[in-house]
N, C-alpha and C. Protein backbone atom coordinates (compact mmCIF):
# COMPACT_ATOMS: atom_id res chain seq x y z
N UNK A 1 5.66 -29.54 32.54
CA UNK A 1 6.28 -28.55 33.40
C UNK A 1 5.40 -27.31 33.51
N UNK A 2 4.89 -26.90 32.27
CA UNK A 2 4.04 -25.64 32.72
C UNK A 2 2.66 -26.11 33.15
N UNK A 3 2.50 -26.89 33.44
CA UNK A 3 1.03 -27.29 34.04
C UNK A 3 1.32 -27.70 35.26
N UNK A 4 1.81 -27.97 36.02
CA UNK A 4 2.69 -28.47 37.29
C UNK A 4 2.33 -27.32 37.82
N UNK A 5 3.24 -26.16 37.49
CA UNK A 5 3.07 -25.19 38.09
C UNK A 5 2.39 -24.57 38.99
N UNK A 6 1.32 -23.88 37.67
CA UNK A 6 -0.04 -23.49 37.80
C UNK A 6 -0.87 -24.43 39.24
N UNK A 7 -0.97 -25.73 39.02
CA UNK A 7 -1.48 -26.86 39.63
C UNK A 7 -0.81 -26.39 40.81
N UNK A 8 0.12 -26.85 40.98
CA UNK A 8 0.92 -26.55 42.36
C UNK A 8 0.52 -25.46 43.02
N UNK A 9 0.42 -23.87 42.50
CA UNK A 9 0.08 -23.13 43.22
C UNK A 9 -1.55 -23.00 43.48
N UNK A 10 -2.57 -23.63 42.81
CA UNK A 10 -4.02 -23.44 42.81
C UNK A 10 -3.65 -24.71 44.20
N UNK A 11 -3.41 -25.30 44.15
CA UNK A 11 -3.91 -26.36 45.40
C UNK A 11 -3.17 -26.08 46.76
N UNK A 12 -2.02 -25.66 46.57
CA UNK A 12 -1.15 -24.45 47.54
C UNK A 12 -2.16 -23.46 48.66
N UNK A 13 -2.82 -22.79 47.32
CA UNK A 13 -3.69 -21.89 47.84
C UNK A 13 -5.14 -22.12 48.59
N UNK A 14 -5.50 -23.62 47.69
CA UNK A 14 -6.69 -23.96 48.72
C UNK A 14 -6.46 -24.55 49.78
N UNK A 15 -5.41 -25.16 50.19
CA UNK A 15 -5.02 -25.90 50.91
C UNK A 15 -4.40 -24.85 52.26
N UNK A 16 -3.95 -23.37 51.72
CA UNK A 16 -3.78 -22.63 53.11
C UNK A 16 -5.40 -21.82 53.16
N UNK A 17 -6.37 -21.56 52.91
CA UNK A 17 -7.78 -21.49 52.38
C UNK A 17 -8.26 -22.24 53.72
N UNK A 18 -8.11 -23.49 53.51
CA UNK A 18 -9.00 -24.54 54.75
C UNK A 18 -8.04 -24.89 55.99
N UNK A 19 -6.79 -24.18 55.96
CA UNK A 19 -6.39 -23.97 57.31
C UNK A 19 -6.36 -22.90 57.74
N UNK A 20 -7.09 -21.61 57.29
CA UNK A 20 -7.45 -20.45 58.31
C UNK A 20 -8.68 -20.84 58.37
N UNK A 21 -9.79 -21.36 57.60
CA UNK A 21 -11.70 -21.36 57.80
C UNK A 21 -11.03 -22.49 58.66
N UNK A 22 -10.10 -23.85 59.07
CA UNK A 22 -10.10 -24.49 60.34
C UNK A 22 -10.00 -23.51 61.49
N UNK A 23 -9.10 -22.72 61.33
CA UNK A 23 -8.29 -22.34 62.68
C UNK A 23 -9.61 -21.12 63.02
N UNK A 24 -10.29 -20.38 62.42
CA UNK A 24 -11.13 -19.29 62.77
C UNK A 24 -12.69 -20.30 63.03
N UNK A 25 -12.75 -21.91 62.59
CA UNK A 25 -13.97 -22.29 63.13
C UNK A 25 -14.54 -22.09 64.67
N UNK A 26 -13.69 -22.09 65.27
CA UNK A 26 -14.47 -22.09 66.88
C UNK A 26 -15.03 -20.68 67.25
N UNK A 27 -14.52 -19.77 66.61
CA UNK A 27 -15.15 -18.26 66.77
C UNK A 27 -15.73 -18.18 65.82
N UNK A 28 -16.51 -18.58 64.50
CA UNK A 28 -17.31 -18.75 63.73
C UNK A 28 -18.60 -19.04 64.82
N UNK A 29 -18.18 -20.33 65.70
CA UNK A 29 -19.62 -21.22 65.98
C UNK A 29 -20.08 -20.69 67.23
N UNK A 30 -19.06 -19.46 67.72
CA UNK A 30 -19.71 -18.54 68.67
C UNK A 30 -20.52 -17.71 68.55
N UNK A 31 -20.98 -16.96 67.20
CA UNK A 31 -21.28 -16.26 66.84
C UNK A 31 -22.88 -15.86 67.03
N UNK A 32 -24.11 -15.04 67.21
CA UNK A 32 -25.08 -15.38 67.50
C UNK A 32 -25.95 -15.55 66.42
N UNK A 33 -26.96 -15.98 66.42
CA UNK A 33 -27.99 -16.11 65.27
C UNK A 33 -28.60 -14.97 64.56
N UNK A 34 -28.37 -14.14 65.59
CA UNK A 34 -28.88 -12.39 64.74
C UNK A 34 -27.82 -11.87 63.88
N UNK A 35 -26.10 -12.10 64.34
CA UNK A 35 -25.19 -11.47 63.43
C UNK A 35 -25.18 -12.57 62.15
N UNK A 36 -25.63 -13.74 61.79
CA UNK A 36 -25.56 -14.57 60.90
C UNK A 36 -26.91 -14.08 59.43
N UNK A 37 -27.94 -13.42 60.10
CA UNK A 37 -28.71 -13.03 59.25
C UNK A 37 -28.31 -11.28 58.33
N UNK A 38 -29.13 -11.52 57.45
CA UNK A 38 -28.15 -10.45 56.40
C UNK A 38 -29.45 -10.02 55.69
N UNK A 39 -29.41 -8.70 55.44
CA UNK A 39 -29.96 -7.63 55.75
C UNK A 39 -30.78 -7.37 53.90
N UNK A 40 -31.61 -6.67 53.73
CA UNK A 40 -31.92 -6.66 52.47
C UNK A 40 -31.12 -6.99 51.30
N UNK A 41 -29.36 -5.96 50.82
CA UNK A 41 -28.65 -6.12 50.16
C UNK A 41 -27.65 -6.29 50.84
N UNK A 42 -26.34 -6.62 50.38
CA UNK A 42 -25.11 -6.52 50.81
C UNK A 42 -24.55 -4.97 50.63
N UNK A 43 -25.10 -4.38 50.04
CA UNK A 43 -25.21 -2.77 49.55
C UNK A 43 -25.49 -1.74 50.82
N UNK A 44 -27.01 -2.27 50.82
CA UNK A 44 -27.51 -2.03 52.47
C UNK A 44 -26.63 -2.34 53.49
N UNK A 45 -26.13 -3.41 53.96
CA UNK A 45 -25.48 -3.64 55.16
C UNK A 45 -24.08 -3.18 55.08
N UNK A 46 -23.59 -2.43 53.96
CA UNK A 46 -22.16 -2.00 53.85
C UNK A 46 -22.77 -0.18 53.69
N UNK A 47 -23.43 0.63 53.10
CA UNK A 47 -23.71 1.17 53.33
C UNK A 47 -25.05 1.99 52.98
N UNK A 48 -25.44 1.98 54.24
CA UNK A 48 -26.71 2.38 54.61
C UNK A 48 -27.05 3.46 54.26
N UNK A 49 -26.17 4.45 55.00
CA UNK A 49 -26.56 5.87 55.00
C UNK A 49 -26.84 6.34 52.85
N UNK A 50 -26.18 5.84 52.19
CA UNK A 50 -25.88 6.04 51.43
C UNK A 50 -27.37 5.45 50.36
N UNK A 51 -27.89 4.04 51.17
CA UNK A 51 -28.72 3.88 49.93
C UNK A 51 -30.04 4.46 50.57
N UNK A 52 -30.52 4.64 51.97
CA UNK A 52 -31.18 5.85 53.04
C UNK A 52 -31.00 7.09 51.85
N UNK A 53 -29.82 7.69 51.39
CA UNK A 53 -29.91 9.30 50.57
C UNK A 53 -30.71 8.75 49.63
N UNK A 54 -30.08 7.71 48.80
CA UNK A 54 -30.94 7.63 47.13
C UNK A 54 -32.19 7.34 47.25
N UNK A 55 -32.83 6.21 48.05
CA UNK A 55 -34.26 6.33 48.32
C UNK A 55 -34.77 7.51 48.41
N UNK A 56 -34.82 8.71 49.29
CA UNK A 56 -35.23 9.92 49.46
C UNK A 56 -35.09 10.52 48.45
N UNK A 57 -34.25 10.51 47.27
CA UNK A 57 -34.03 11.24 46.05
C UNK A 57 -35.36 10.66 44.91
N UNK A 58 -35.94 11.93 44.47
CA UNK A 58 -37.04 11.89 43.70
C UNK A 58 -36.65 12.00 42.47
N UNK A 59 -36.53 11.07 42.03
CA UNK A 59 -36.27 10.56 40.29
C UNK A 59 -37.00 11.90 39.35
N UNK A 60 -38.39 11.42 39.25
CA UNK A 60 -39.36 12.16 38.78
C UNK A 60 -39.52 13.57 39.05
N UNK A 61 -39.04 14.59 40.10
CA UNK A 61 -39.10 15.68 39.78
C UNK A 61 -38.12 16.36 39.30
N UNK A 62 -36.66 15.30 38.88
CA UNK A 62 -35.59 16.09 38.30
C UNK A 62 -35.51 15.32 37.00
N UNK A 63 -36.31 14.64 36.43
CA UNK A 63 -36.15 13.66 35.23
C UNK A 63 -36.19 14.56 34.20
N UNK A 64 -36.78 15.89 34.41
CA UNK A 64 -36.61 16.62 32.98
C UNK A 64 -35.60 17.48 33.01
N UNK A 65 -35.23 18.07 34.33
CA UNK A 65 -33.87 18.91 34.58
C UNK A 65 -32.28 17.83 33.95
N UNK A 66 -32.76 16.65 34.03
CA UNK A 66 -31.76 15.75 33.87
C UNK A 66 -31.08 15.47 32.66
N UNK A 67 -32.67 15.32 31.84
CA UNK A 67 -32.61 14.82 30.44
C UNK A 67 -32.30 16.07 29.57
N UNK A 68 -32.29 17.26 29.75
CA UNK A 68 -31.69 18.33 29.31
C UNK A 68 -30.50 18.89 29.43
N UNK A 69 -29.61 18.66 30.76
CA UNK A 69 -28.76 18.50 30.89
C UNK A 69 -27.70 17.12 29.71
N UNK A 70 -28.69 16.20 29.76
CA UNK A 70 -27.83 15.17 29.81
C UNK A 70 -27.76 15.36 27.87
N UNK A 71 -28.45 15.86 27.17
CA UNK A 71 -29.20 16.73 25.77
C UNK A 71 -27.85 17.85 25.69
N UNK A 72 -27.86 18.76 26.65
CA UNK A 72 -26.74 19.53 26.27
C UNK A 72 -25.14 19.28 26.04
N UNK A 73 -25.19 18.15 26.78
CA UNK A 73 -23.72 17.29 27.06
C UNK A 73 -23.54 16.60 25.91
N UNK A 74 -24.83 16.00 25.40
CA UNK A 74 -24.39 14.95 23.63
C UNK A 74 -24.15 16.14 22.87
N UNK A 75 -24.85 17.13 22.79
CA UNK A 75 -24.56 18.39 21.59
C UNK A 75 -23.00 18.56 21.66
N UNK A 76 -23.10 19.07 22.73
CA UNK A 76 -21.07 20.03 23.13
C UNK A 76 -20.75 18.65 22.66
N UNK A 77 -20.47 17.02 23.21
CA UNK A 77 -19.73 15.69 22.69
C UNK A 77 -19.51 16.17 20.79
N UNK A 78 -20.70 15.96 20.51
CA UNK A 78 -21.02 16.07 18.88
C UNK A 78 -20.07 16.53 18.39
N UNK A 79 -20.17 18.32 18.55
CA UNK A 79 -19.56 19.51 18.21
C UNK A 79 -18.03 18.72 18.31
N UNK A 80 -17.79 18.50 19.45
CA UNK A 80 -16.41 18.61 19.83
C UNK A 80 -15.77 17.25 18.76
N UNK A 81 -16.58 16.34 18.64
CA UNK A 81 -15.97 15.11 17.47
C UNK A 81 -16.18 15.95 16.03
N UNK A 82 -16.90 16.37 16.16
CA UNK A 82 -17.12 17.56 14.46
C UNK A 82 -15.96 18.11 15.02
N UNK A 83 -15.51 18.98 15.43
CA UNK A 83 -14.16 19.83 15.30
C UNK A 83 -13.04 18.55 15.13
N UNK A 84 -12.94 17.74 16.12
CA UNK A 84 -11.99 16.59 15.87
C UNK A 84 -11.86 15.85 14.36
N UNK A 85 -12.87 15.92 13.87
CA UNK A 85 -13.20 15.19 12.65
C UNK A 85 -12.60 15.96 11.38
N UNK A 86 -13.19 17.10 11.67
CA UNK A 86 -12.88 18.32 10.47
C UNK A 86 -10.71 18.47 10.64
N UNK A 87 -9.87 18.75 11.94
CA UNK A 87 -9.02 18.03 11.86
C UNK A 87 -8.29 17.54 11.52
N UNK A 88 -8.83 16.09 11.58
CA UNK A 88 -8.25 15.20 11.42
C UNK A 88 -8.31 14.79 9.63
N UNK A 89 -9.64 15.59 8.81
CA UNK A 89 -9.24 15.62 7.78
C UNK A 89 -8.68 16.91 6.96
N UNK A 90 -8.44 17.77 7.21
CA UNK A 90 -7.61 18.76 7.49
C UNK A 90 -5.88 18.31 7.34
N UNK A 91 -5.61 17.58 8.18
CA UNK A 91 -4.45 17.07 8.73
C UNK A 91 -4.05 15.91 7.58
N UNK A 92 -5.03 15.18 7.08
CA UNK A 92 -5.35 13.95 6.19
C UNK A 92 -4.97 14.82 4.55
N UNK A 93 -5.63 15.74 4.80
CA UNK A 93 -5.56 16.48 3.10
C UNK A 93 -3.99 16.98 2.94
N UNK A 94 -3.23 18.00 4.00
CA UNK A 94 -1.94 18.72 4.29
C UNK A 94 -1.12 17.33 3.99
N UNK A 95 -1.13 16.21 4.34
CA UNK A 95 -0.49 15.01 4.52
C UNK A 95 -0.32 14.35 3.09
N UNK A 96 -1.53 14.25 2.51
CA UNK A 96 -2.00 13.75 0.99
C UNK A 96 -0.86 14.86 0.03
N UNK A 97 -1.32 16.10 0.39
CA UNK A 97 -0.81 17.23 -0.33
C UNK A 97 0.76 17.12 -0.61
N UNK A 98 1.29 17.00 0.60
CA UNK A 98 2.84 17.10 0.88
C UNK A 98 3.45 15.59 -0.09
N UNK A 99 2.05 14.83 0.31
CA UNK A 99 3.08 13.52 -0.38
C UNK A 99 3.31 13.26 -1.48
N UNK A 100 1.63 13.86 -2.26
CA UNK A 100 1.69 14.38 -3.66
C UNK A 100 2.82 14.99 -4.27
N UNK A 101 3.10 16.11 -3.85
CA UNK A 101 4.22 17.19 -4.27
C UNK A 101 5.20 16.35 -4.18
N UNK A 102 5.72 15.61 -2.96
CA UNK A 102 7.12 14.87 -2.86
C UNK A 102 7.29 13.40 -4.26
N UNK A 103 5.78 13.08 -4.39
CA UNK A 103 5.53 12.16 -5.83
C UNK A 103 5.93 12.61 -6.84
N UNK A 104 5.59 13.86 -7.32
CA UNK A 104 5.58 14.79 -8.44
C UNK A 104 7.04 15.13 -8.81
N UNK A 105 7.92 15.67 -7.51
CA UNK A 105 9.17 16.01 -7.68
C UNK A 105 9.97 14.29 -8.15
N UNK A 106 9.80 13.98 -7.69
CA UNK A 106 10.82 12.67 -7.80
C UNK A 106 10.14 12.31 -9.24
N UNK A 107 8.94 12.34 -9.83
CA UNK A 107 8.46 11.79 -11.43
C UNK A 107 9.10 12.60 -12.34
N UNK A 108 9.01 13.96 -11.70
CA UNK A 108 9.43 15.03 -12.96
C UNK A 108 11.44 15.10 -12.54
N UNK A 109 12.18 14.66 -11.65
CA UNK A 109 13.43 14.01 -11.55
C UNK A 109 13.46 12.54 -12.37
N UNK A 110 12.64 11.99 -12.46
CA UNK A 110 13.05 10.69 -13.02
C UNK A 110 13.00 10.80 -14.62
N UNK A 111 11.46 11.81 -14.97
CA UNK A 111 11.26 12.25 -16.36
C UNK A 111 12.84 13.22 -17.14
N UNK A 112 13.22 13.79 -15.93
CA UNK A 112 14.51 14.83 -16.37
C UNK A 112 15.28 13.71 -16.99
N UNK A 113 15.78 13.16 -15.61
CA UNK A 113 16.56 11.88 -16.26
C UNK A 113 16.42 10.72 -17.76
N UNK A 114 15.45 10.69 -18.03
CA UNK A 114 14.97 9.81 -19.11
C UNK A 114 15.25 10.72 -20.43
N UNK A 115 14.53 12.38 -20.46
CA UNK A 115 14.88 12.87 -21.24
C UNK A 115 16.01 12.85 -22.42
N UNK A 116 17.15 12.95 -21.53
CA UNK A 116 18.42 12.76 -22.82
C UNK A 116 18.25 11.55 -23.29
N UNK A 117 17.82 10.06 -22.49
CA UNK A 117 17.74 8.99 -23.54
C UNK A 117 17.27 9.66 -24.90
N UNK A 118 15.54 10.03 -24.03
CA UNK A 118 14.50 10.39 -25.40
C UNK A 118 15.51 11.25 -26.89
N UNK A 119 16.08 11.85 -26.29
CA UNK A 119 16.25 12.94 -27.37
C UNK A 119 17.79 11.84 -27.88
N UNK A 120 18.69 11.22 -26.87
CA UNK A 120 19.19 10.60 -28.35
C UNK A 120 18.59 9.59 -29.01
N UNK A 121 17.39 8.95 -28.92
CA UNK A 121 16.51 7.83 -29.48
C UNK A 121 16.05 8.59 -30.98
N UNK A 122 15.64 10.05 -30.21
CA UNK A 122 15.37 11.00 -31.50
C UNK A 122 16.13 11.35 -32.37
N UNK A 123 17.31 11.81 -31.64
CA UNK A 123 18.70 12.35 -32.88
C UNK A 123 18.91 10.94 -33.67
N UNK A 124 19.46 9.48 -33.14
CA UNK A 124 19.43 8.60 -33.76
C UNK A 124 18.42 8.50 -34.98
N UNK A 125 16.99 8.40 -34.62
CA UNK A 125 15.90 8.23 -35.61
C UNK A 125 16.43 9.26 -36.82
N UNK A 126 16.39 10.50 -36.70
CA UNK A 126 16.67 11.37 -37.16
C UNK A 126 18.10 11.05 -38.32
N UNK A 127 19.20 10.62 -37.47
CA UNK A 127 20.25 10.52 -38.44
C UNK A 127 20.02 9.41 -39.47
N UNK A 128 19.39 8.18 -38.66
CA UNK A 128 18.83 6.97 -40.04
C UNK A 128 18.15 7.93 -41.26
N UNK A 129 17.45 8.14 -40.41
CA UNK A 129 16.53 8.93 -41.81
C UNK A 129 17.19 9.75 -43.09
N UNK A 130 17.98 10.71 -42.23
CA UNK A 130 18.86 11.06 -42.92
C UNK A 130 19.52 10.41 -43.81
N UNK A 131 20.36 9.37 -43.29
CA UNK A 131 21.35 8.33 -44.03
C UNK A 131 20.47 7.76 -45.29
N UNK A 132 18.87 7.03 -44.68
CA UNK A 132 18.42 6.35 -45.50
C UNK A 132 18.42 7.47 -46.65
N UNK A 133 17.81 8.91 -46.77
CA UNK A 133 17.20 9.76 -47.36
C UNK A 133 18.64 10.05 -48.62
N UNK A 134 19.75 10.06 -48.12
CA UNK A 134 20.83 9.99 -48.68
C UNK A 134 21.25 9.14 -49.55
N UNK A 135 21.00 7.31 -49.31
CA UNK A 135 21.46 6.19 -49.77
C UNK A 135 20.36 6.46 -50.85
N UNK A 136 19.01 7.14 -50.73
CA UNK A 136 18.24 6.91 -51.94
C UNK A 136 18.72 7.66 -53.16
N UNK A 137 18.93 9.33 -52.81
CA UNK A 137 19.53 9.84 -54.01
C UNK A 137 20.45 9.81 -54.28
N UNK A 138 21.43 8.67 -53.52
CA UNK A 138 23.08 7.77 -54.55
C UNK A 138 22.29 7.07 -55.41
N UNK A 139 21.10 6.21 -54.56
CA UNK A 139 20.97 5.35 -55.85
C UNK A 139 20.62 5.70 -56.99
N UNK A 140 19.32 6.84 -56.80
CA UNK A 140 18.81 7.50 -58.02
C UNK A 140 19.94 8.05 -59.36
N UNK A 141 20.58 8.76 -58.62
CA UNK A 141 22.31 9.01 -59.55
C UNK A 141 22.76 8.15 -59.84
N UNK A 142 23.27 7.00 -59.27
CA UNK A 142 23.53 5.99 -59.88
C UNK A 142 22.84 4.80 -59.45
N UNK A 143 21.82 4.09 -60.40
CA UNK A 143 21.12 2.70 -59.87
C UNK A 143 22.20 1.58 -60.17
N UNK A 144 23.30 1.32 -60.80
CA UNK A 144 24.20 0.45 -60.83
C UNK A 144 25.36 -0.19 -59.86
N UNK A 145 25.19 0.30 -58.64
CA UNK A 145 26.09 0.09 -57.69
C UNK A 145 25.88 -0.36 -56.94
N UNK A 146 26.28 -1.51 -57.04
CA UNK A 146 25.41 -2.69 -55.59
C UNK A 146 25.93 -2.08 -54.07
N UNK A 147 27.31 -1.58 -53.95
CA UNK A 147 27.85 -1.04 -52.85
C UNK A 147 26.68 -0.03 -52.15
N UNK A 148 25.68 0.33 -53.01
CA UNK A 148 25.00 1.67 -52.28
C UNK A 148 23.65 1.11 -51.68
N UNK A 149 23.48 -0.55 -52.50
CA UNK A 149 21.92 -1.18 -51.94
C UNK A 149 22.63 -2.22 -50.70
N UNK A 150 23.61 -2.46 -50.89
CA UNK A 150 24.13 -3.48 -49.60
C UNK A 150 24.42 -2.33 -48.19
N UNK A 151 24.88 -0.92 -48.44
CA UNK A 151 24.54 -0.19 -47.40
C UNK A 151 23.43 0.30 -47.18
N UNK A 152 22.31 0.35 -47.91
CA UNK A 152 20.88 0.91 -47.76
C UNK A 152 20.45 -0.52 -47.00
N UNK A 153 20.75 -1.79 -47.39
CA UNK A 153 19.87 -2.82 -46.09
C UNK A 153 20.73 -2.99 -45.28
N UNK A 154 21.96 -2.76 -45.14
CA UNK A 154 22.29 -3.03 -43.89
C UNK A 154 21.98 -1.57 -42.49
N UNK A 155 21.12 -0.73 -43.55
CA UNK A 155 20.77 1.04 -42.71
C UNK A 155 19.20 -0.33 -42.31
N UNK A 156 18.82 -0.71 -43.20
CA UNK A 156 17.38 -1.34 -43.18
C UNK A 156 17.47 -2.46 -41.96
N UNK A 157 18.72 -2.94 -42.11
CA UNK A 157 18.89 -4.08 -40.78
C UNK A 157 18.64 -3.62 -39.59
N UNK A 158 19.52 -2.53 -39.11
CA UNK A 158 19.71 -1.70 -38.08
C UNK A 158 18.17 -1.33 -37.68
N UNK A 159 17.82 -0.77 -38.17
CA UNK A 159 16.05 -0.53 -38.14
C UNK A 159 14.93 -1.37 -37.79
N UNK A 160 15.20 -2.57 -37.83
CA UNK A 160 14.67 -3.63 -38.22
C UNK A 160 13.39 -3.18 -39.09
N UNK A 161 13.53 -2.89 -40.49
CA UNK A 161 12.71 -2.93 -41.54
C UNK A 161 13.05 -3.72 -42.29
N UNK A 162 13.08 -5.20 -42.54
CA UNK A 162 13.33 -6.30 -42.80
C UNK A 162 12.91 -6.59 -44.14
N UNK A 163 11.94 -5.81 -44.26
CA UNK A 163 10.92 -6.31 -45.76
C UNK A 163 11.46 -5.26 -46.78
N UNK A 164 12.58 -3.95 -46.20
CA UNK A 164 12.28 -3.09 -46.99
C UNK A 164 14.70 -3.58 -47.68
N UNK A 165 14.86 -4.34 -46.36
CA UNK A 165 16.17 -4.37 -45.94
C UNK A 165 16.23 -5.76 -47.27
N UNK A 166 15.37 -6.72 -47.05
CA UNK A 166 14.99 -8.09 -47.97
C UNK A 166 15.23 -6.97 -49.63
N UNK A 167 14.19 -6.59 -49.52
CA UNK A 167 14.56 -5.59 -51.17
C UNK A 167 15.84 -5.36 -51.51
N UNK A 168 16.16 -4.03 -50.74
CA UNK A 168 17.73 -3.90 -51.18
C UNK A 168 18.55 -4.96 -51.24
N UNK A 169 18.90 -5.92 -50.47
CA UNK A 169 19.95 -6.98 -50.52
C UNK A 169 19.58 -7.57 -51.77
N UNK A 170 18.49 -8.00 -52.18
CA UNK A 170 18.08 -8.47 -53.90
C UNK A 170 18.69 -7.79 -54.73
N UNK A 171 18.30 -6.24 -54.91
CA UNK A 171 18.78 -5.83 -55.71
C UNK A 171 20.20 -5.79 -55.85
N UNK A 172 20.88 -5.69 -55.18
CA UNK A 172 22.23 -5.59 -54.65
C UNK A 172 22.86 -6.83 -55.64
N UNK A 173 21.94 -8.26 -54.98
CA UNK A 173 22.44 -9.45 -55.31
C UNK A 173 22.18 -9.54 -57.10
N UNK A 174 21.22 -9.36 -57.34
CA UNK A 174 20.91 -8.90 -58.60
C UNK A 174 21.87 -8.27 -59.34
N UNK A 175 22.68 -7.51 -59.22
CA UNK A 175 23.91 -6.52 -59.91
C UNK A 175 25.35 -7.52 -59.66
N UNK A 176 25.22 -8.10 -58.61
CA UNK A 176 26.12 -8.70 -58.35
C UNK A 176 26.29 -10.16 -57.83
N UNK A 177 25.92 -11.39 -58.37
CA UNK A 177 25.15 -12.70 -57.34
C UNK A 177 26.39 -13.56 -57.15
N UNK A 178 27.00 -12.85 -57.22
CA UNK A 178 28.84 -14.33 -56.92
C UNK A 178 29.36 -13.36 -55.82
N UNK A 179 28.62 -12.39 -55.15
CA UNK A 179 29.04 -11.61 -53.67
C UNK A 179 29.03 -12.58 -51.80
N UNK A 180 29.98 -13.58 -52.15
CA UNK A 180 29.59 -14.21 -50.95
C UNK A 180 29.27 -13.27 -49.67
N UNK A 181 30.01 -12.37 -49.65
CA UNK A 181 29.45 -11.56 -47.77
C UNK A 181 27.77 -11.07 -48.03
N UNK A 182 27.32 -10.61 -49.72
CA UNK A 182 26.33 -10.06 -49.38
C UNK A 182 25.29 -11.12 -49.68
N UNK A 183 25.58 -12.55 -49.76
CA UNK A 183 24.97 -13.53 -50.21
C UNK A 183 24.36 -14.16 -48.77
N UNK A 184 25.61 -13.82 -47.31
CA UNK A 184 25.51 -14.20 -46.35
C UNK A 184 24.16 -13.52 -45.24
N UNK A 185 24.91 -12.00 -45.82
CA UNK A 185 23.85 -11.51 -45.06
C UNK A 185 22.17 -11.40 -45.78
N UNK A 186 22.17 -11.92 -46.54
CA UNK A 186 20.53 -12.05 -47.19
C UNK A 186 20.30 -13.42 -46.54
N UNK A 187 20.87 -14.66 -46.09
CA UNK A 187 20.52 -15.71 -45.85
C UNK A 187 20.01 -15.58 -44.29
N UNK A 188 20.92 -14.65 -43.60
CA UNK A 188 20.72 -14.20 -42.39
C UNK A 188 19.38 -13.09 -42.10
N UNK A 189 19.73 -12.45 -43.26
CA UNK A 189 18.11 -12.18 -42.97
C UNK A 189 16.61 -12.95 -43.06
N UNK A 190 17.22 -14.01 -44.13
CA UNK A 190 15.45 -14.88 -43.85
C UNK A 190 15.54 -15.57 -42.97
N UNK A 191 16.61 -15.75 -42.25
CA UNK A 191 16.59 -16.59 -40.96
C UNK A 191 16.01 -16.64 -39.81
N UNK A 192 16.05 -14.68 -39.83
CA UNK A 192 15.31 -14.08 -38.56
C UNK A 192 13.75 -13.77 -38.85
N UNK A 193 13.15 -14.36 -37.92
CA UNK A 193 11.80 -14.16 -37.42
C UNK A 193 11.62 -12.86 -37.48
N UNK A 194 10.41 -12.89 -38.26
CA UNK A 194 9.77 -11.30 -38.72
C UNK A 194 9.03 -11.14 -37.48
N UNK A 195 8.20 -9.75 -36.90
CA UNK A 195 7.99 -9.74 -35.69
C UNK A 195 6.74 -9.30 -35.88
């Protein structure tokens, strides 16, 4: 279908083509032998007067008036893409600048936001420490109380300090080894993959 088309109208067109060159043949073959000949250019025989001026025009005595002219016209071009240029990075930097700043605000909004995590990640750290720093001088006062090493590893669990959490639960178990809950959670700790 789309080739039909096309086809249809190209042969359409030659086909009304060779019925006007029929119908205009008999005034074709009237024609005389002088209007059939053709003239230097087709330029020439369309217009004369015109290629008559440029012949008469002397190349050579304006070739240097020309080429100076034509010298002053690339400079001013130059200049004028240098101003365009300068611009356009001008315009490029203001653009960079603005987008920067609009980067910056939204990092130091996202940093605001993160902040309070940070600081309770910190108060947290802070209170373990505490706690741990605490569970040590119970124990020191009293080293006999398994209750104070089964809460010092389960501060050690939380932490994941595993090796230090493994200790206390020993000792613990040590003071006390018929403790099924704290028997459980020492089994649970060698269970888990050290990291």
């Amino acid at each position: 279908m789309f080739i039909i088309v096309p086809l249809t109208l190209i042969i359409g067109s030659l086909a009304g083509i060779a019925i006007i060159v029929y119908r205009k043949l008999p005034y074709l073959k009237k024609l005389t032998p002088e209007s059939h000949e053709v003239g230097v250019s087709m330029i020439h025989d369309l217009f004369p007067e015109l290629v008559d001026w440029i012949t008469r025009f002397d190349l050579q005595e304006y070739k240097q008036q020309s080429l100076r002219e034509l010298e002053k016209m690339l400079r001013k071009l130059r200049v004028a893409s240098l101003k365009i240029d300068n611009l356009a990075d001008l315009l490029i930097k203001r653009i960079r600048k603005v987008h920067l700043s609009r980067h910056l605000e939204q990092v130091a909004e996202k940093s605001a936001e993160l902040e309070p995590v940070e600081s309770k990640v910190e108060s947290l750290a802070n209170q373990w420490k505490a706690q741990e720093q605490k569970l040590i001088v119970d124990i020191a006062q009293n080293p006999k109380d398994p209750h104070l090493y089964e809460v010092l590893g389960d501060l050690y669990m939380k932490i994941n300090n595993m090796a230090d959490a493994k200790e206390a639960y020993e000792a613990a178990l040590g003071l006390i080894p018929n403790d099924e809950g704290l028997a459980r959670k020492y089994s649970k700790l060698l269970q888990t993959p050290v990291a």
